[in-house]
Each structure stands twice: as C-alpha cells, then as structure tokens.
Protein backbone atom coordinates (compact mmCIF):
# COMPACT_ATOMS: atom_id res chain seq x y z
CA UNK A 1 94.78 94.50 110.25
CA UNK A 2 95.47 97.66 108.34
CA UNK A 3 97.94 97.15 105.59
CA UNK A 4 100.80 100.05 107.34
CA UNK A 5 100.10 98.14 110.47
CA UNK A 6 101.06 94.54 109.14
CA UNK A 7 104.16 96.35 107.11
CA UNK A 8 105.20 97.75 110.55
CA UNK A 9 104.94 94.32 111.79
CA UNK A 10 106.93 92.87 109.12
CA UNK A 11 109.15 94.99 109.38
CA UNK A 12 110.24 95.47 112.77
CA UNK A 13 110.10 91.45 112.98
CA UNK A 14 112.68 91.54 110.15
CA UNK A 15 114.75 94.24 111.85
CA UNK A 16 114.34 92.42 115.27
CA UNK A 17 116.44 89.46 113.97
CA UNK A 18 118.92 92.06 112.07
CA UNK A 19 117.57 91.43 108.54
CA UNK A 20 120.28 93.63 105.87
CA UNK A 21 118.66 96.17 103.05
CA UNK A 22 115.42 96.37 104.28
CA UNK A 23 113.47 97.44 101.39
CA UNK A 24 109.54 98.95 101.19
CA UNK A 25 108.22 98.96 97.60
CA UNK A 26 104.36 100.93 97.63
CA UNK A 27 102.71 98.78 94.68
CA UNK A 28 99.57 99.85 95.03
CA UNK A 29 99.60 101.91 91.90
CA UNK A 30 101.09 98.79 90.25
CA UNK A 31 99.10 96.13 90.96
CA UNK A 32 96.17 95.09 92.70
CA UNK A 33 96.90 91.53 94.01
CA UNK A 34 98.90 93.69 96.73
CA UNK A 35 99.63 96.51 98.95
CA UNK A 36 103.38 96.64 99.75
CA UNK A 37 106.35 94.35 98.75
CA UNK A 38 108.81 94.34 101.55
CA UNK A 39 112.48 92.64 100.68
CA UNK A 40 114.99 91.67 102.90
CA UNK A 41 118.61 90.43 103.08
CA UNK A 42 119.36 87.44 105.14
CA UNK A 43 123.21 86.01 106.03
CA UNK A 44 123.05 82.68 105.43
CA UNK A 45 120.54 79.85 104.94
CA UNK A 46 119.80 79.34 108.89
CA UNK A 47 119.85 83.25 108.87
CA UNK A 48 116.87 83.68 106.08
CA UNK A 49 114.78 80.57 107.91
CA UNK A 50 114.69 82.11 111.30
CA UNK A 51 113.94 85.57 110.13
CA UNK A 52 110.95 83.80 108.07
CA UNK A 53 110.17 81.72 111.06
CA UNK A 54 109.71 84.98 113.24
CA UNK A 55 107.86 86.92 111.03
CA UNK A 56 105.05 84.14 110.42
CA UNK A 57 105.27 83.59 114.11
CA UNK A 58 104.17 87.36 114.59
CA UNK A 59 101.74 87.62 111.81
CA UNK A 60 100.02 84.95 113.47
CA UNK A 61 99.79 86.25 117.02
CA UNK A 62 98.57 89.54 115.13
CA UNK A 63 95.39 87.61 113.94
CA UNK A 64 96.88 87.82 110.56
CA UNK A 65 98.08 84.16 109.02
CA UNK A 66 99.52 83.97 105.75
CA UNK A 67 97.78 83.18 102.77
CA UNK A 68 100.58 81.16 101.59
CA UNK A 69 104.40 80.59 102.77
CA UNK A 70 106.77 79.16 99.40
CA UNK A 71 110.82 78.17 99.94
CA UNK A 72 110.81 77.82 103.89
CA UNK A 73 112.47 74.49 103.41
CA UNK A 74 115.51 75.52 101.15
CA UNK A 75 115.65 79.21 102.98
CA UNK A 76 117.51 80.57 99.51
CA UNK A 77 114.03 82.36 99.11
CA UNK A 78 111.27 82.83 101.59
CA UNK A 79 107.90 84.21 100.33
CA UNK A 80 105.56 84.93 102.72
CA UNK A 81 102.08 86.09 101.87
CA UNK A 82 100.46 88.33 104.15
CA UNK A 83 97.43 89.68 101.83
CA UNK A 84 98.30 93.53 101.95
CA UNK A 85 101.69 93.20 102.57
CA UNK A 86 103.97 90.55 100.17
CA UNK A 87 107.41 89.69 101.95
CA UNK A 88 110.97 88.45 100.45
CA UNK A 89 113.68 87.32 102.38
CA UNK A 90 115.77 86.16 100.58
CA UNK A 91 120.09 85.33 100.39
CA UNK A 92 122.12 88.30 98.56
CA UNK A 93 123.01 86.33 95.76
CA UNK A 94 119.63 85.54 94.98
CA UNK A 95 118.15 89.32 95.33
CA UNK A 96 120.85 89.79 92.89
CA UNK A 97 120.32 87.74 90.74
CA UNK A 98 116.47 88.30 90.50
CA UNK A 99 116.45 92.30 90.96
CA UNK A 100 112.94 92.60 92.32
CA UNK A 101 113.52 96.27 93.35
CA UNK A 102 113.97 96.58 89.52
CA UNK A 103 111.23 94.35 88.60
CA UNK A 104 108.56 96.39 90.45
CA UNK A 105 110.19 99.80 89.25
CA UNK A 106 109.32 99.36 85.68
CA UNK A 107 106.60 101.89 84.34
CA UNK A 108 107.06 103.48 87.99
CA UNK A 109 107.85 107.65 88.60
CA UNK A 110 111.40 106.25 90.11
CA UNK A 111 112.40 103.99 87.29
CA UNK A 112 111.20 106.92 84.80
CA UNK A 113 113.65 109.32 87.52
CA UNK A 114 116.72 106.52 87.37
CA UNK A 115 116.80 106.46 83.64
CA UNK A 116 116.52 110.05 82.63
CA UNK A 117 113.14 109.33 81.34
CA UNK A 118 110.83 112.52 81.83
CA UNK A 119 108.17 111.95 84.06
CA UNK A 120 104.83 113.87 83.40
C-alpha cells in the first residue's frame, strides 16, 4: 500500500471515531525510518483504545498489519506502526506534555518560519 493511501486510511479511521487535532507531519526529509507521523487527540482512556482498536482493525483488512503496536493496554499513548505511516493517539495531557509536533519541527522550514529564523 502506497504510503498517502495508508495515511488516508489512518486518517479517516481516526476521524471516523471523532479523533480531536488531527495532525499530518511529512518526515520524509527528516528521517528515513518513516514516511508520515500522524497524531491524534483522544477523550479519555476508553476513547484513545477504541480509536487504536479501529485503526489496526482497518490496517489489517487493507493487507497492511503493523509492524509493532506499544501502550494499547494503558491507552494514555497508543503507537501504532504502520511502516510508511507512524501513528499517535494519544490523551491531551500527554501530547502536551511530550510536544511531538515540536519534536519533529526542529531543523524543519516551519520551525525555522515559527521562530523568526531565516530560512534559505
């Protein structure tokens, strides 16, 4: 599966179970271990589960299992690894607290942009 196809996938699964602050980081300029980082906001604990629960659900129908699947049991933090495609759903006060959107947009043209920085 393409990697814009298995985002789309992601994605609408997210948005299918009302997942808040749907975020699409393009990485590919970043790093090569992935494609896309795609972060979510869930509501609560059963909220974050199910919306993990659906998306592996899909990914699998798709032909497309994850590589790996960390913090399904707690649901504070649900990492799903889908190759091209690297998903985070995650409780606000988590995604708070760790900033990934941040994280990836060190040394990127929109971090440079944010900070005044002059961008070549």
């Amino acid at each position: 599966m393409h990697s814009e196809a298995l985002l789309k996938l992601a994605q609408s699964s997210l948005e299918d179970l009302k997942a808040r602050d749907i975020r699409v980081l393009d990485v590919r300029s970043l790093t090569t271990v992935t494609n896309f980082l795609l972060i979510a906001s869930g509501t609560s604990v059963r909220h974050v589960k199910s919306m993990a629960d659906q998306l592996i659900e899909n990914a699998k129908l798709a032909g497309q299992s994850p590589l790996g699947i960390e913090g399904q049991e707690a649901g504070e933090w649900v990492l799903i690894d889908l190759a091209d495609v690297v998903v985070h759903v995650m409780q606000p006060r988590t995604r708070e607290f760790y900033k990934l959107e941040d994280l990836w947009a060190v040394g990127s043209d929109a971090a440079a942009k944010s900070s005044g920085t002059r961008v070549p």
